[in-house]
PDB file of N, CA and C in Angstrom:
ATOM      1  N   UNK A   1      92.385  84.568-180.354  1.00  0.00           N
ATOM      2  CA  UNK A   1      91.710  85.191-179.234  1.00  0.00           C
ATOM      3  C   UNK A   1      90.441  84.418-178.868  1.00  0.00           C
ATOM      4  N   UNK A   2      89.802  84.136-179.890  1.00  0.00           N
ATOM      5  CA  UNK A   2      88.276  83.019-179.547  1.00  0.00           C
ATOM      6  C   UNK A   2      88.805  81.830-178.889  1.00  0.00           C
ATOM      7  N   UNK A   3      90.174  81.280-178.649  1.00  0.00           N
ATOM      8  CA  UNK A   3      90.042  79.914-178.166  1.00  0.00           C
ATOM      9  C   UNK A   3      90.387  80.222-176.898  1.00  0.00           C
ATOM     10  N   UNK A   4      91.379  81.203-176.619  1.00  0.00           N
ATOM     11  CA  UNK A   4      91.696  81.819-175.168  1.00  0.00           C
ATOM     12  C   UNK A   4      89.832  81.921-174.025  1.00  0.00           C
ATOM     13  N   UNK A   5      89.131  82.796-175.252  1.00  0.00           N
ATOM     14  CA  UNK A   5      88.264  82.867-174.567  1.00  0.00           C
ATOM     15  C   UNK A   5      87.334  81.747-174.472  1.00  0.00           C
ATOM     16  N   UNK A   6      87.363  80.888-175.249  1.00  0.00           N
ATOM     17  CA  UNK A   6      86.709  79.812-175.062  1.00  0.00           C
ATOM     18  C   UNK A   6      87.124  78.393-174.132  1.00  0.00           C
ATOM     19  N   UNK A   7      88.989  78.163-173.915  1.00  0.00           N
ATOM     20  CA  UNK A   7      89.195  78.013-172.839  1.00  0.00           C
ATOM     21  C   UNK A   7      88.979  78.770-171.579  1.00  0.00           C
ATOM     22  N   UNK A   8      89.363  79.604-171.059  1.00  0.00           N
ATOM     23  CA  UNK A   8      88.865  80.355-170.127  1.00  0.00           C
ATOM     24  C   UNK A   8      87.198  79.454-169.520  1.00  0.00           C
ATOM     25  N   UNK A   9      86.303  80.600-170.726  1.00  0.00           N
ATOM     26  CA  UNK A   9      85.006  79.802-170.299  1.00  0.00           C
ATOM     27  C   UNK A   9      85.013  78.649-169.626  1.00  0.00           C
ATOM     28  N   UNK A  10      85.553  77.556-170.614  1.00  0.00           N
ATOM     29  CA  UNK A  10      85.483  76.012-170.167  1.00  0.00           C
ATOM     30  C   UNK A  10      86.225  75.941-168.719  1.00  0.00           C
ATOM     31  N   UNK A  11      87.291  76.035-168.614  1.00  0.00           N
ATOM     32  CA  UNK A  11      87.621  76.177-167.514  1.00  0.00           C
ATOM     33  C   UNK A  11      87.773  76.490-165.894  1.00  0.00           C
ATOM     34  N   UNK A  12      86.551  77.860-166.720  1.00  0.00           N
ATOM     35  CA  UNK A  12      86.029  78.585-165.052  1.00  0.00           C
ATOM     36  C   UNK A  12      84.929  77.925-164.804  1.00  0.00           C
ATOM     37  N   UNK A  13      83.874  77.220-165.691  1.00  0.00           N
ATOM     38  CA  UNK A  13      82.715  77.169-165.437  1.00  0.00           C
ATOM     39  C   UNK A  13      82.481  75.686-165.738  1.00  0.00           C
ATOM     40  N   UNK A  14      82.853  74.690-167.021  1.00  0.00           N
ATOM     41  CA  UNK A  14      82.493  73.592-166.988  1.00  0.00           C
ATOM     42  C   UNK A  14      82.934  72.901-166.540  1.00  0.00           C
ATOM     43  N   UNK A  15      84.564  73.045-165.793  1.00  0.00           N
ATOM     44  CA  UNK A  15      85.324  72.115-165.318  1.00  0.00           C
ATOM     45  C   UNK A  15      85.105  71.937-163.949  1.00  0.00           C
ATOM     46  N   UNK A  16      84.908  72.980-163.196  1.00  0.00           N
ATOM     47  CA  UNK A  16      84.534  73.079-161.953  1.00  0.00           C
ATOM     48  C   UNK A  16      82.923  72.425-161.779  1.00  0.00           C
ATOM     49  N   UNK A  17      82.352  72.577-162.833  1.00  0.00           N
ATOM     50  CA  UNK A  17      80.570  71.952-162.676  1.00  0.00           C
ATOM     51  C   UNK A  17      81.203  70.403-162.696  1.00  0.00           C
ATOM     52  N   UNK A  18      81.918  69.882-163.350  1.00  0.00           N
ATOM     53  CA  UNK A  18      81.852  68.641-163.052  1.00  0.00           C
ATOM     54  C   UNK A  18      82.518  68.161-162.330  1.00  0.00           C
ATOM     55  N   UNK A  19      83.960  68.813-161.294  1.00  0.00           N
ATOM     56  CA  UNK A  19      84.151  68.332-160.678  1.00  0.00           C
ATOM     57  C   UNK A  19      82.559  68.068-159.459  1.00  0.00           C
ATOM     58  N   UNK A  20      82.483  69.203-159.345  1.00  0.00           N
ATOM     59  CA  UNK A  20      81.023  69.271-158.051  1.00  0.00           C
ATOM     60  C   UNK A  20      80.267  67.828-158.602  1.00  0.00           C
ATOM     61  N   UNK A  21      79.691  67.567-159.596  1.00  0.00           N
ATOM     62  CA  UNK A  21      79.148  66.765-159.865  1.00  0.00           C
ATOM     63  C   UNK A  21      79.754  65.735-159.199  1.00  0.00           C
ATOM     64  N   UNK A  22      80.915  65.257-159.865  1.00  0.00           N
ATOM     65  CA  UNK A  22      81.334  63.918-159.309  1.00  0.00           C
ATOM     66  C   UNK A  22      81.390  63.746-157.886  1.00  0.00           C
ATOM     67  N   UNK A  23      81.820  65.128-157.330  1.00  0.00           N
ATOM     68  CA  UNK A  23      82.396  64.976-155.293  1.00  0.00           C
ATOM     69  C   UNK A  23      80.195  65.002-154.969  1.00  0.00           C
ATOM     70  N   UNK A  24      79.865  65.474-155.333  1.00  0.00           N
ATOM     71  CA  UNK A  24      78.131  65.484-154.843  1.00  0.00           C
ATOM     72  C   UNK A  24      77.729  64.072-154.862  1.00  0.00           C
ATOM     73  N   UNK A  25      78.038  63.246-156.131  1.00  0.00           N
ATOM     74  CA  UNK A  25      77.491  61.871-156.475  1.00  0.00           C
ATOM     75  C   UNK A  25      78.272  61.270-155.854  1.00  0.00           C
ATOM     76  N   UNK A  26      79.842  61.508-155.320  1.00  0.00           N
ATOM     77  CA  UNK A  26      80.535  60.348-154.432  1.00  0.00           C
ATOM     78  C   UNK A  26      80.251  60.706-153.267  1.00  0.00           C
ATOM     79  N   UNK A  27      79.949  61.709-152.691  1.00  0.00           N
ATOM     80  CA  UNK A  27      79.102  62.226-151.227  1.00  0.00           C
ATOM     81  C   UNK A  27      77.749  61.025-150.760  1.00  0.00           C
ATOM     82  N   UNK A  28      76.983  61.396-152.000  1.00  0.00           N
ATOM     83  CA  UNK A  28      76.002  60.372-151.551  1.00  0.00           C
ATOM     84  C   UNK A  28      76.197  58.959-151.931  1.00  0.00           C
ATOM     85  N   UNK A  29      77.113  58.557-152.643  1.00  0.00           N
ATOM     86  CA  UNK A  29      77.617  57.248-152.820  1.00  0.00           C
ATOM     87  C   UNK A  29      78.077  56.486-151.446  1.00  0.00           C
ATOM     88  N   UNK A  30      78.251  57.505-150.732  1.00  0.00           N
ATOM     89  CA  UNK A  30      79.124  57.314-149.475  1.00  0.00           C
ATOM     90  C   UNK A  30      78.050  56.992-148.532  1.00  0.00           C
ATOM     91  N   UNK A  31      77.234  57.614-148.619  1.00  0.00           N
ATOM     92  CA  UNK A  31      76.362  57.603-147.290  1.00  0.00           C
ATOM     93  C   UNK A  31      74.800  56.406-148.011  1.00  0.00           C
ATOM     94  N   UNK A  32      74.912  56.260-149.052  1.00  0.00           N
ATOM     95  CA  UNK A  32      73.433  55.164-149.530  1.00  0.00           C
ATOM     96  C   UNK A  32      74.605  54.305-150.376  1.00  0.00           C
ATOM     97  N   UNK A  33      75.166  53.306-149.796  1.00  0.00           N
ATOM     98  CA  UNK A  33      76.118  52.302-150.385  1.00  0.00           C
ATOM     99  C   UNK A  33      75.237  51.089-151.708  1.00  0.00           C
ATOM    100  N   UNK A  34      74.305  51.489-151.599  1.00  0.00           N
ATOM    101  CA  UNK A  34      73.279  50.663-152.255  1.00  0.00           C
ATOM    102  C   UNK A  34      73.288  51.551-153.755  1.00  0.00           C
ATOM    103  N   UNK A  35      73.002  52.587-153.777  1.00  0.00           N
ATOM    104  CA  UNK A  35      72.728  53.617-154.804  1.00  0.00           C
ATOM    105  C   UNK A  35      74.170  53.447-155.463  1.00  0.00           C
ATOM    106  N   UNK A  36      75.340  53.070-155.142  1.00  0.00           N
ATOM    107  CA  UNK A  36      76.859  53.327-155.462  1.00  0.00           C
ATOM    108  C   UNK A  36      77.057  53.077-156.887  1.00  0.00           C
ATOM    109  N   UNK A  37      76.757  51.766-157.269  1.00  0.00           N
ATOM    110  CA  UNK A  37      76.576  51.111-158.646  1.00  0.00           C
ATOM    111  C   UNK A  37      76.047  52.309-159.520  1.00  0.00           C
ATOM    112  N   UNK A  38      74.752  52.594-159.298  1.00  0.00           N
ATOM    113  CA  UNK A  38      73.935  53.052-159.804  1.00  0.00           C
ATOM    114  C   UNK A  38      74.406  54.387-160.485  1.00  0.00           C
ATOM    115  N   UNK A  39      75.004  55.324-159.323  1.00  0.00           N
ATOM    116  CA  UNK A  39      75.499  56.731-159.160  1.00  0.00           C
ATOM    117  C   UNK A  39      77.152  56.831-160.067  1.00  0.00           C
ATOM    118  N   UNK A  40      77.653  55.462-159.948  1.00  0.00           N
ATOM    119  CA  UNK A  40      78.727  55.302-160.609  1.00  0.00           C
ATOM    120  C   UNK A  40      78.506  55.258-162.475  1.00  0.00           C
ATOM    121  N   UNK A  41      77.821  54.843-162.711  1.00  0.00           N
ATOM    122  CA  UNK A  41      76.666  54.898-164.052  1.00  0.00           C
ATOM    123  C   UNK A  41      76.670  56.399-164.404  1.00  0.00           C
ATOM    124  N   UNK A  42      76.190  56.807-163.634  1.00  0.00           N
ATOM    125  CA  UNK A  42      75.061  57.924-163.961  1.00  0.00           C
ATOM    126  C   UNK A  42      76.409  59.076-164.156  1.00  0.00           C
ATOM    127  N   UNK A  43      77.420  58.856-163.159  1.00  0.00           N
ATOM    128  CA  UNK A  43      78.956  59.630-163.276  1.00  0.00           C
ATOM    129  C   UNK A  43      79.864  59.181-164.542  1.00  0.00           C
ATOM    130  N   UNK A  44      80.015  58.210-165.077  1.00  0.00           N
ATOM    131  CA  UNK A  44      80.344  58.282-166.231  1.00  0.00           C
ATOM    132  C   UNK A  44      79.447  58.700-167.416  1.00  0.00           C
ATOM    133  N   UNK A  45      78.292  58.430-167.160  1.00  0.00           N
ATOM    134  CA  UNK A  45      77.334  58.727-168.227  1.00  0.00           C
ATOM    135  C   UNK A  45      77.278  60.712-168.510  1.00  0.00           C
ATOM    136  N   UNK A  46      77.593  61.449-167.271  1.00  0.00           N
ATOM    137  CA  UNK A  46      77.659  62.831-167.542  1.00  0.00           C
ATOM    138  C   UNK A  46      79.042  63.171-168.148  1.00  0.00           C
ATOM    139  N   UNK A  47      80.230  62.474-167.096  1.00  0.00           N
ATOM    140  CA  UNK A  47      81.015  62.299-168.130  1.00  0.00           C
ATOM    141  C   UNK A  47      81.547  62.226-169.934  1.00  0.00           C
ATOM    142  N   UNK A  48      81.303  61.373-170.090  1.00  0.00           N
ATOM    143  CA  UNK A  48      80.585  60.889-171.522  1.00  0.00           C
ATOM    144  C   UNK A  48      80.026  61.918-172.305  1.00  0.00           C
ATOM    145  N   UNK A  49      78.967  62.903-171.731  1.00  0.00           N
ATOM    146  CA  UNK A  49      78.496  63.437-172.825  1.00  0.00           C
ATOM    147  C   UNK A  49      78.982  65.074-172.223  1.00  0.00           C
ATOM    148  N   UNK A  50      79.878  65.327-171.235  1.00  0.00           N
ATOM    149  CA  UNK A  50      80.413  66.575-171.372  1.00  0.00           C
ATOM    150  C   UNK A  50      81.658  66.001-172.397  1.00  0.00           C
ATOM    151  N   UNK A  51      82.266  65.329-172.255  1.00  0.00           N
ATOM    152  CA  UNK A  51      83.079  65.407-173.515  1.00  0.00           C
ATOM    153  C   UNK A  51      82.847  65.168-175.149  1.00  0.00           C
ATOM    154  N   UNK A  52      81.950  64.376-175.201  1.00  0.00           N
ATOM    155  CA  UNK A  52      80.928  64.598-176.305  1.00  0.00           C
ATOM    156  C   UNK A  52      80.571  66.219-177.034  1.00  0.00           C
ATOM    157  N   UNK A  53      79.921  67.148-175.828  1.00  0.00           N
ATOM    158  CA  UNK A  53      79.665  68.004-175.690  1.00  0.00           C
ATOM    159  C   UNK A  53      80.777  69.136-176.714  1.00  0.00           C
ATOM    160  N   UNK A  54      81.976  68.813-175.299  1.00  0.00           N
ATOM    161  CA  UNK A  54      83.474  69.583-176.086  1.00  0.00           C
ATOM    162  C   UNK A  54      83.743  68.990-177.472  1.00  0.00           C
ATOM    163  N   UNK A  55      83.430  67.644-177.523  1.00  0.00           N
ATOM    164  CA  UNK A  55      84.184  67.865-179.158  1.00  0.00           C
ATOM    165  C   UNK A  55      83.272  68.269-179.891  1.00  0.00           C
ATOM    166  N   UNK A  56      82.341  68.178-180.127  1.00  0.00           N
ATOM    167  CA  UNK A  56      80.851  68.988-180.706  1.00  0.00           C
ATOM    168  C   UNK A  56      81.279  70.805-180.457  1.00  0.00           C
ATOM    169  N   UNK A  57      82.221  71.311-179.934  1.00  0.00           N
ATOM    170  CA  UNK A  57      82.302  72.534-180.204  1.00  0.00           C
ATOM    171  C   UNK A  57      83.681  72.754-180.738  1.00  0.00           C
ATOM    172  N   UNK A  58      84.687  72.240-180.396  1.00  0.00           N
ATOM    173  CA  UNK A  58      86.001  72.317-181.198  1.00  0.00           C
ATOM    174  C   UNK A  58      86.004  72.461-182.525  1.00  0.00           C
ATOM    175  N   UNK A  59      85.191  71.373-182.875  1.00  0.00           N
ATOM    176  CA  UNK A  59      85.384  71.400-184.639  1.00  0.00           C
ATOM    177  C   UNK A  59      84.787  72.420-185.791  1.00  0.00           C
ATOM    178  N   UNK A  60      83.490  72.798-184.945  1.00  0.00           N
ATOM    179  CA  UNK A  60      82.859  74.415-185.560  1.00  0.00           C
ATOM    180  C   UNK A  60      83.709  75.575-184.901  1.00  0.00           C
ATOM    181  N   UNK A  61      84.600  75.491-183.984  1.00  0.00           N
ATOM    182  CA  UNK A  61      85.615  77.112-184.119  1.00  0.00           C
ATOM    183  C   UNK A  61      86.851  76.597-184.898  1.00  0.00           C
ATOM    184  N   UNK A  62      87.291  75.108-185.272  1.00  0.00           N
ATOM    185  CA  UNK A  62      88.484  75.066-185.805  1.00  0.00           C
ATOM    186  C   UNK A  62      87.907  75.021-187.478  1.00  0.00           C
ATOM    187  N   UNK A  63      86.917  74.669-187.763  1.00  0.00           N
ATOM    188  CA  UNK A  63      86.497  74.623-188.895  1.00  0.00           C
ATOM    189  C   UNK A  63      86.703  75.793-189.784  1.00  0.00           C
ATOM    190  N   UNK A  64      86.228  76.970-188.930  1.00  0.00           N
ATOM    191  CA  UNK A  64      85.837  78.377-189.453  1.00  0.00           C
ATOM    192  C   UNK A  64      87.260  78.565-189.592  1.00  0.00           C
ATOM    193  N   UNK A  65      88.264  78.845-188.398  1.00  0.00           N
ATOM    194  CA  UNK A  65      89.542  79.306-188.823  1.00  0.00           C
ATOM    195  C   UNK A  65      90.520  78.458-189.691  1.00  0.00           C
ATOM    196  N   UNK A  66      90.070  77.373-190.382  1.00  0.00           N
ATOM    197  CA  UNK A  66      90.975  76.874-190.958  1.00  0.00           C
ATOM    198  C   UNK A  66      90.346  76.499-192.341  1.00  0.00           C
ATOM    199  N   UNK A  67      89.478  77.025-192.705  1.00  0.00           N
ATOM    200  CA  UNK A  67      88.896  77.030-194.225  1.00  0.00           C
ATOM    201  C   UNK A  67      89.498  77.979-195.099  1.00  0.00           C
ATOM    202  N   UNK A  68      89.383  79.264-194.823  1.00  0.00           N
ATOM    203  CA  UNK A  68      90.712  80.106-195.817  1.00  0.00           C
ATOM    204  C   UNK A  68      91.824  79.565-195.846  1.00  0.00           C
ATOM    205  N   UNK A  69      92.772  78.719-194.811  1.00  0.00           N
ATOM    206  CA  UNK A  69      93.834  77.907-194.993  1.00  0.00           C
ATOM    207  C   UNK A  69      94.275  76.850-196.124  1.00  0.00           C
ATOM    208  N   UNK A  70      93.066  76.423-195.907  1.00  0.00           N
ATOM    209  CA  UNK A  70      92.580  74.804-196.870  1.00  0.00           C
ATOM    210  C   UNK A  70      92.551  75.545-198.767  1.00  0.00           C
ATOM    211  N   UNK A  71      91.511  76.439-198.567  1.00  0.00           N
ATOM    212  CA  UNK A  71      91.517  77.004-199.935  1.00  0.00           C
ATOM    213  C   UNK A  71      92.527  77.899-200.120  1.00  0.00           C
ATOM    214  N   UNK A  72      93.588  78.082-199.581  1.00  0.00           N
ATOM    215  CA  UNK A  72      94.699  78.570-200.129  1.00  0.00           C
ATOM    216  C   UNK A  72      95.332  77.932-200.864  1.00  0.00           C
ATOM    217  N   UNK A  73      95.451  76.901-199.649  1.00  0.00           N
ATOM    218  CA  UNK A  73      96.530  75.223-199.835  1.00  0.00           C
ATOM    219  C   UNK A  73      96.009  74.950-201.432  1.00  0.00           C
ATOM    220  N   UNK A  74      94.314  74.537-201.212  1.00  0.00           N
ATOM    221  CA  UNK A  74      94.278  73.784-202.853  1.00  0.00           C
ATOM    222  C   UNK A  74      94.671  74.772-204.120  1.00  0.00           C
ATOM    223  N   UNK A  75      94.654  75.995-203.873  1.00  0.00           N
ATOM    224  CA  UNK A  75      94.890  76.785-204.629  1.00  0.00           C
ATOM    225  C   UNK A  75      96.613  76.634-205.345  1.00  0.00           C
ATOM    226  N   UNK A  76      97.400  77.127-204.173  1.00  0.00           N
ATOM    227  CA  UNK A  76      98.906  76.770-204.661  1.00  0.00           C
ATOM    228  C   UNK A  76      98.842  75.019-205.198  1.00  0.00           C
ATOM    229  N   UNK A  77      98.690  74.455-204.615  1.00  0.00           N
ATOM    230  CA  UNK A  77      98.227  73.005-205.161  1.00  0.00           C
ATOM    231  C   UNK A  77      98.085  73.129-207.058  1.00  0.00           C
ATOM    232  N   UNK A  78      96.703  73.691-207.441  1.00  0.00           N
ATOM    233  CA  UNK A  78      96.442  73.773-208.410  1.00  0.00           C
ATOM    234  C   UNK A  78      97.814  74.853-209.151  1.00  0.00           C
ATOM    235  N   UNK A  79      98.211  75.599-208.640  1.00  0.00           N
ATOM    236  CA  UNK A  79      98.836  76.436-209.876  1.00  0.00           C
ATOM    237  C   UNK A  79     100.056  76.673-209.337  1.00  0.00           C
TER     238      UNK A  79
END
């Protein structure tokens, strides 16, 4: 149920922020052809650290649900 809701979240709200981002920065890419380079930078660079971002949260909700797993595992393991 936490990942439903945690897709969801991502989905309604961070995916749509970055599309805007990118169509805003290619808006004015369009109209200051000089800035283009620059704005193209600055669009991968948000890039970059929203996905950064996401994997920085995946691994603390998969962590939690998969630690009683792990110490089961070593358990039958051991005996």
């Amino acid at each position: 149920m936490k990942t439903l809701i945690l897709c969801l979240i991502i989905w309604t709200f961070i995916i749509p922020g970055v599309i805007a981002i990118c169509l805003i920065l290619a808006f004015l890419g369009a109209f200051k052809p000089n800035l283009y380079l620059a704005l193209t930078g600055l669009v991968i660079a948000l890039a970059t650290w929203v996905i950064m971002r996401g994997l920085l949260w995946t691994p603390q909700s998969s962590r939690e649900d998969s630690a009683p797993l792990s110490a089961n595992y070593e358990q039958s393991k051991l005996g």
